[in-house]
Protein backbone atom coordinates (compact mmCIF):
# COMPACT_ATOMS: atom_id res chain seq x y z
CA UNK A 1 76.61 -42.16 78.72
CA UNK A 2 77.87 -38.85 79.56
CA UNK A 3 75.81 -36.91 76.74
CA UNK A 4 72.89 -38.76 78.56
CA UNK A 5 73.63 -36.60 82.04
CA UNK A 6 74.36 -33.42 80.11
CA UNK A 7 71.45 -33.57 78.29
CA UNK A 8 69.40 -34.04 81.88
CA UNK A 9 71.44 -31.32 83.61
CA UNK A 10 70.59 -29.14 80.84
CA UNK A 11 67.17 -29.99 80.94
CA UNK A 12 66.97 -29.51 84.93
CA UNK A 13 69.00 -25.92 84.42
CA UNK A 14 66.44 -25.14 81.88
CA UNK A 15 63.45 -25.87 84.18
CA UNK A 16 64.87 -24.16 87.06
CA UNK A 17 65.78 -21.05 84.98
CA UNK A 18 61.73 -21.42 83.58
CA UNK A 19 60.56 -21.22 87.63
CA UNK A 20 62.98 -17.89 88.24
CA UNK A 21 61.82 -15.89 85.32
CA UNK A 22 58.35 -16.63 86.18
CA UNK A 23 59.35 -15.71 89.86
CA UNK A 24 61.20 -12.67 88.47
CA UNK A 25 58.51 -11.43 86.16
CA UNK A 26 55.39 -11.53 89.13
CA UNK A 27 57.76 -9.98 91.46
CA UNK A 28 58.23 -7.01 89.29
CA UNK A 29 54.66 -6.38 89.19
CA UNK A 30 54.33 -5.38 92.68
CA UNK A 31 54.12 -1.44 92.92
CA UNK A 32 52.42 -1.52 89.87
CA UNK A 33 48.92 0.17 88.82
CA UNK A 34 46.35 -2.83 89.16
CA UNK A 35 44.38 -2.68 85.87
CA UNK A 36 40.77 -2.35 86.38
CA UNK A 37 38.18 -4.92 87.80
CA UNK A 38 34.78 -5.12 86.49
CA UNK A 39 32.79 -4.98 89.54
CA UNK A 40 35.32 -2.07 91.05
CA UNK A 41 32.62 0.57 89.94
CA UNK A 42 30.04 -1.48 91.84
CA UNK A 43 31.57 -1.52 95.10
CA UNK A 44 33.04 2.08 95.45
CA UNK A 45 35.59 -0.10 97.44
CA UNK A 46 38.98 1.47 97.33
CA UNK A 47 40.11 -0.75 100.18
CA UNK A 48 42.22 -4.13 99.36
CA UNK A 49 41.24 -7.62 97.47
CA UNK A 50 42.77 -10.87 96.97
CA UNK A 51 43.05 -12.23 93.57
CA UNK A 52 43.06 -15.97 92.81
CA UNK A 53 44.02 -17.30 89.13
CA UNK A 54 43.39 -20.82 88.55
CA UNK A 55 42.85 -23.55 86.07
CA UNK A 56 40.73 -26.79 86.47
CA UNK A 57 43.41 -28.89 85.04
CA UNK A 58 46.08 -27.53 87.67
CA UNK A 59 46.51 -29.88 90.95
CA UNK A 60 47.47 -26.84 92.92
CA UNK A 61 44.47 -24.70 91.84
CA UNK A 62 42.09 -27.64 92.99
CA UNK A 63 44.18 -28.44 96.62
CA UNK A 64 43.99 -24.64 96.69
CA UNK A 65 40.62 -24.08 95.88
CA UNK A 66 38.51 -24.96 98.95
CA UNK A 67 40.45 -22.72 101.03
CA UNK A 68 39.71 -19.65 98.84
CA UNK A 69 36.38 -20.70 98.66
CA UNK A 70 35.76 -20.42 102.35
CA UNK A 71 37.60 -17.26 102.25
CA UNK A 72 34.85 -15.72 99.96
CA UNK A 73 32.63 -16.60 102.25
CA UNK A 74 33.95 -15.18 105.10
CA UNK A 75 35.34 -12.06 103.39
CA UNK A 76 32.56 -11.87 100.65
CA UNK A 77 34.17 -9.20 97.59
CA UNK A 78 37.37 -8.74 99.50
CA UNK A 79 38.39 -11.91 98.05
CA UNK A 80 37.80 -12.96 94.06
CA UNK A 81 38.19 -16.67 92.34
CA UNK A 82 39.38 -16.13 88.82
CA UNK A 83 39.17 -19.09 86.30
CA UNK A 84 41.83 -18.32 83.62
CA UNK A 85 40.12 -20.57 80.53
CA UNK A 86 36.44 -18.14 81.51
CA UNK A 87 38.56 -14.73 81.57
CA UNK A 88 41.49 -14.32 79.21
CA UNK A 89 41.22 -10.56 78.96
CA UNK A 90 41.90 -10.04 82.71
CA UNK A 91 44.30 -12.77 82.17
CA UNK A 92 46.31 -10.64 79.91
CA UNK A 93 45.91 -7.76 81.88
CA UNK A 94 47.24 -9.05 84.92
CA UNK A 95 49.85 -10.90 83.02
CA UNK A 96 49.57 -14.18 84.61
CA UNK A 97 51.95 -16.64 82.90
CA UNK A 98 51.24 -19.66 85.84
CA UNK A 99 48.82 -21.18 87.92
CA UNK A 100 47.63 -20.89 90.78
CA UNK A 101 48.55 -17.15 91.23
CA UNK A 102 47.10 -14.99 94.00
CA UNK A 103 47.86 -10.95 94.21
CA UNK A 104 46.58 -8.83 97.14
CA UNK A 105 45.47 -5.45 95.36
CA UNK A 106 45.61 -2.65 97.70
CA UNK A 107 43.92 0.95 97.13
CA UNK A 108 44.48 -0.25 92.96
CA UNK A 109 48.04 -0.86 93.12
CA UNK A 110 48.96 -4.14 93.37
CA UNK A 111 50.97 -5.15 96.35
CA UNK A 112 51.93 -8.52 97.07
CA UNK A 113 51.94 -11.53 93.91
CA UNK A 114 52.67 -15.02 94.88
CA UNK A 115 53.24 -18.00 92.75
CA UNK A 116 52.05 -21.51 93.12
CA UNK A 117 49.95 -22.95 96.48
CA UNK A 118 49.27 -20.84 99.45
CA UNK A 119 48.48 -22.21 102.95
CA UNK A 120 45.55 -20.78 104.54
CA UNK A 121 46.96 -19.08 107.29
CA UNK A 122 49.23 -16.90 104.65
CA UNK A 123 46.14 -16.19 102.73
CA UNK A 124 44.57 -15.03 106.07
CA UNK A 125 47.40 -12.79 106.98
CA UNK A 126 47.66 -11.36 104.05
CA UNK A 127 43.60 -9.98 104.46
CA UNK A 128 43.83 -9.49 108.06
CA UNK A 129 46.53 -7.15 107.80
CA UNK A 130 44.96 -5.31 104.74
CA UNK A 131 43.29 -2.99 106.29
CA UNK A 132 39.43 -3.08 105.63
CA UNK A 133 36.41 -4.61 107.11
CA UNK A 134 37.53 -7.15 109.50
CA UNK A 135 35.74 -11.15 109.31
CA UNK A 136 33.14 -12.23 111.07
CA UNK A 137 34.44 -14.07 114.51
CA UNK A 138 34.02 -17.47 114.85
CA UNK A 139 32.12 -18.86 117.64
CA UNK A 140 33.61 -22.12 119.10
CA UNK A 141 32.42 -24.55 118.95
CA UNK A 142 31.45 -26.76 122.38
């Protein structure tokens, strides 16, 4: 019985050494040189974006989705939905090794990367306090 709990803590060390490299590896890509975006050249825009990698098949991506969504709306090209399966070259050039991943790009260097689901009011911060063209205000409602 006792090769039966070794072999799970292994397997549990394993997994939680998996997460910290991840962790590890989109953490050292802040600082860095953003590689280039497409539509970049299009909007002259040296200002800040926020990047969202995501896969259908990822439970995160979809409870994360709707948010960034509305957030593209609001911000319009400030913020950018990337589906990983429809892009694999900017895949690779951002290095993104999990879903969901978002990275706030600021004046092409990229600033912040976070792993996994974001609430919405992090999401928010994150563009309010990136300098830029401020939302639209909401009117409330009566």
């Amino acid at each position: 019985m006792s090769w039966v709990l070794a072999t799970v803590l292994l397997l549990v060390a394993l997994a939680i050494a998996f997460q910290l490299s991840l962790l590890a590896r989109a953490k050292r890509m802040e600082g860095e040189r953003a590689p280039a975006l497409a539509d970049e050249a299009e909007d002259g825009d040296g200002g800040s974006r926020l990047l969202y990698f995501h896969s259908r098949n990822c439970a995160p991506c979809r409870r994360m989705s709707p948010t960034i969504e509305a957030l593209i709306v609001e911000y319009g090209r400030r913020v950018r939905s990337i589906e990983i399966s429809e892009h694999p070259q900017m895949v690779d050039d951002f290095r993104i090794r999990a879903t969901p991943t978002t990275m706030l790009v600021r004046d092409g260097n990229i600033e912040k990367v976070m792993l996994g689901f974001q609430p919405e009011a992090r999401l928010r911060a994150l563009l309010g306090g990136s300098g830029g063209a401020e939302p639209p205000q909401r009117t409330p409602r009566d």
